[in-house]
C-alpha atoms as a PDB file:
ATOM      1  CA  UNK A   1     139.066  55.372  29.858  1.00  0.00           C
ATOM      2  CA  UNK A   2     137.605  54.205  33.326  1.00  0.00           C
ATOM      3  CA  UNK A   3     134.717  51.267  32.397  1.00  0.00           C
ATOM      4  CA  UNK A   4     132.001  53.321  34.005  1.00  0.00           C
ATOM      5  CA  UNK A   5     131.909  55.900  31.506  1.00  0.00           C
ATOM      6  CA  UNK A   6     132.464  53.287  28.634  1.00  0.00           C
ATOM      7  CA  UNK A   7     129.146  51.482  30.226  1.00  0.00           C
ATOM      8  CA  UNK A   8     127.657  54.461  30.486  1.00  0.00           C
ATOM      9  CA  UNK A   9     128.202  55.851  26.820  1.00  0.00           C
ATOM     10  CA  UNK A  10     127.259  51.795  25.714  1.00  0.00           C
ATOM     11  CA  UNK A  11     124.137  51.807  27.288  1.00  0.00           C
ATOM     12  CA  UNK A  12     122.979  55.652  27.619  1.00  0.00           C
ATOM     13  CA  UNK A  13     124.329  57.607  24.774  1.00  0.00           C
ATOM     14  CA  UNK A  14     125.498  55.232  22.088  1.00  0.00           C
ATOM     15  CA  UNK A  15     121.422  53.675  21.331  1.00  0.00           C
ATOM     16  CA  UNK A  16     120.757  57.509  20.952  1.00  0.00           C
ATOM     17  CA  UNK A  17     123.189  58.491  18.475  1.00  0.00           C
ATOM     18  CA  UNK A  18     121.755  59.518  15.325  1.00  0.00           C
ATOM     19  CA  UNK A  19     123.461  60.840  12.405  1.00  0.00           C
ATOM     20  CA  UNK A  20     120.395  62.058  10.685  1.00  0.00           C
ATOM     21  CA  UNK A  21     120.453  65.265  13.146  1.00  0.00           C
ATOM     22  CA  UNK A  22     123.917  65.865  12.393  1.00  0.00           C
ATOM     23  CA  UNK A  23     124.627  69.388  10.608  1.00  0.00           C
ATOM     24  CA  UNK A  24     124.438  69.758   6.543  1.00  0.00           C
ATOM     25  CA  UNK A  25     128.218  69.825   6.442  1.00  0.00           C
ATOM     26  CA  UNK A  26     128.493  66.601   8.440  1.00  0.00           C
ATOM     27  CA  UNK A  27     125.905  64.720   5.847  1.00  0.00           C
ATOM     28  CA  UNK A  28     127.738  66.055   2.791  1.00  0.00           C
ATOM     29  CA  UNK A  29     130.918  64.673   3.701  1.00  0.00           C
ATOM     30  CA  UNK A  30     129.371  61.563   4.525  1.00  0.00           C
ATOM     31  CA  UNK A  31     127.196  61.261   1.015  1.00  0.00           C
ATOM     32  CA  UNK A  32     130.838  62.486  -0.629  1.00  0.00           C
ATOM     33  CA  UNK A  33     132.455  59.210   1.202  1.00  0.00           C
ATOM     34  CA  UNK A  34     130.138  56.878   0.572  1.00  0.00           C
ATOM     35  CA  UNK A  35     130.405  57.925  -3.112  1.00  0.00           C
ATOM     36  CA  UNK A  36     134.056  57.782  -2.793  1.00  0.00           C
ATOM     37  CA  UNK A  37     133.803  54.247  -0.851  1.00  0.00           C
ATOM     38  CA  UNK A  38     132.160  52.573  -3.782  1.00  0.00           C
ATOM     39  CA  UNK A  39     134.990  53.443  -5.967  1.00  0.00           C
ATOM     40  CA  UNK A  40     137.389  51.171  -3.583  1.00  0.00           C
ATOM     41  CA  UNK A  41     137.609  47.343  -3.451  1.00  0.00           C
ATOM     42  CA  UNK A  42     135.773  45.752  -1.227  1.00  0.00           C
ATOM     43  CA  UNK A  43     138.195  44.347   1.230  1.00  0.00           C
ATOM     44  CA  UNK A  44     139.672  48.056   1.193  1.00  0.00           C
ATOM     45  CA  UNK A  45     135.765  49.539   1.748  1.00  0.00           C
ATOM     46  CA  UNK A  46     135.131  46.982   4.843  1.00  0.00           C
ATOM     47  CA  UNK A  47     138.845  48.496   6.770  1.00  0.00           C
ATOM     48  CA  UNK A  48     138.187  51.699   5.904  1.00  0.00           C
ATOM     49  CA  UNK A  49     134.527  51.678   6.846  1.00  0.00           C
ATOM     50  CA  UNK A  50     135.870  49.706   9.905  1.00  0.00           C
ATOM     51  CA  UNK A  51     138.459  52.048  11.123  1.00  0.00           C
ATOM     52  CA  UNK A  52     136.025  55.072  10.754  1.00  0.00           C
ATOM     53  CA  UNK A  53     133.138  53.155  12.837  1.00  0.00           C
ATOM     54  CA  UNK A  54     136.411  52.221  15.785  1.00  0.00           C
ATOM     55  CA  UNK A  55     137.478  56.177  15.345  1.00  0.00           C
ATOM     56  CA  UNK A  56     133.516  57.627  16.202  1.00  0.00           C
ATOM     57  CA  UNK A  57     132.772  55.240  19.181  1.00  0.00           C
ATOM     58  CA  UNK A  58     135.948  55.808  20.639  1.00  0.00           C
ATOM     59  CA  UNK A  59     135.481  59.264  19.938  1.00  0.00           C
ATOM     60  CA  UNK A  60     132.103  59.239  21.080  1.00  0.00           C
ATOM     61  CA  UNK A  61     132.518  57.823  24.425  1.00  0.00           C
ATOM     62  CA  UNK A  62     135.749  60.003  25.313  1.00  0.00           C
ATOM     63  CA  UNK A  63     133.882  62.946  24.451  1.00  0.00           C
ATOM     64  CA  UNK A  64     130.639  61.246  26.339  1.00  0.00           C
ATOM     65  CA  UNK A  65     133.030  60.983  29.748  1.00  0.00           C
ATOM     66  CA  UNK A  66     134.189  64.490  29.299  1.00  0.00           C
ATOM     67  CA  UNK A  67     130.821  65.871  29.610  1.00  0.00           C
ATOM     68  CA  UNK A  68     129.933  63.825  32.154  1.00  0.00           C
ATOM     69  CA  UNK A  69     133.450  65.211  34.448  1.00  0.00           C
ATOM     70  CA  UNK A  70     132.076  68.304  32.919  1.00  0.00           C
ATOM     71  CA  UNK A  71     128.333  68.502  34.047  1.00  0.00           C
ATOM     72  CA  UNK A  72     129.444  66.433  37.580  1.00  0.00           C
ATOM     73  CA  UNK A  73     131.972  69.590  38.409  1.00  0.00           C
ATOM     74  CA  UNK A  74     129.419  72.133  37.302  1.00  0.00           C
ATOM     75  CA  UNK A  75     126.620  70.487  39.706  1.00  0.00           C
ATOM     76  CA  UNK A  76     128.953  70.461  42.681  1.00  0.00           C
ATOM     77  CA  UNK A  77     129.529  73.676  45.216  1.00  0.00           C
ATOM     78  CA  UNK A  78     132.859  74.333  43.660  1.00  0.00           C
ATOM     79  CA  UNK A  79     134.577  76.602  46.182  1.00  0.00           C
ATOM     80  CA  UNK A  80     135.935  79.974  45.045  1.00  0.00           C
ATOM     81  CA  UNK A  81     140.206  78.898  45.829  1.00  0.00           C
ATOM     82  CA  UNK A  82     138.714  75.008  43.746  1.00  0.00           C
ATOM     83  CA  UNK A  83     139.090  71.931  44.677  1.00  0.00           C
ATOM     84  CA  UNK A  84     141.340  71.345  47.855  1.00  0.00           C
ATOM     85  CA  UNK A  85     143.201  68.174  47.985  1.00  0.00           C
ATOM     86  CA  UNK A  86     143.192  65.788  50.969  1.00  0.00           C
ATOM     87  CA  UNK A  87     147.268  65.490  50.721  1.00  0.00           C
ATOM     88  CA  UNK A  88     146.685  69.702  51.291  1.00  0.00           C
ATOM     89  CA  UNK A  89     144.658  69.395  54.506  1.00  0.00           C
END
C-alpha cells in the first residue's frame, strides 16, 4: 500500500476508530470471543489476540485508501469515454 494512505489512515482514521458504534452483530461476536479467548492459554490468547489486532489495521487502512481512490475519482470531472491515458494522446 503506497505510505501516504498508511499515514493518512495512522493519523486521520485510525485515532477515530471506535468499536462501540459497531453493529449488534459485530459486538456479539466480539463478547462470544472474548469468552472463548479466556478459555485458551495465555501465550495462545496474546497470538491470537495479536493476529486479529495485525488483520483489522491492515484491513482498516486498505479499506481507508480505497475510499479515499474512491471519493478522489468521484470529486473529479470524470469525462463521459473515463479517464484517457497520456500513452493514448
Amino acid at each position: 500500500m503506497n505510505d501516504f494512505y498508511q499515514w493518512l489512515y495512522d493519523h486521520y482514521a485510525a485515532p477515530r476508530f471506535n468499536e462501540e458504534a459497531f453493529s449488534l452483530p459485530y459486538q456479539l461476536q466480539k463478547a462470544e470471543w472474548l469468552a472463548f479467548s479466556k478459555t485458551l492459554p495465555t501465550h495462545e490468547r496474546l497470538l491470537s489476540f495479536d493476529l486479529l489486532n495485525s488483520m483489522k489495521h491492515s484491513w482498516g487502512a486498505q479499506s481507508f485508501a480505497y475510499g479515499v481512490q474512491a471519493g478522489l475519482s468521484l470529486a473529479l470531472d470524470i469525462p463521459p469515454d473515463g479517464f484517457i491515458s497520456l500513452e493514448a494522446l
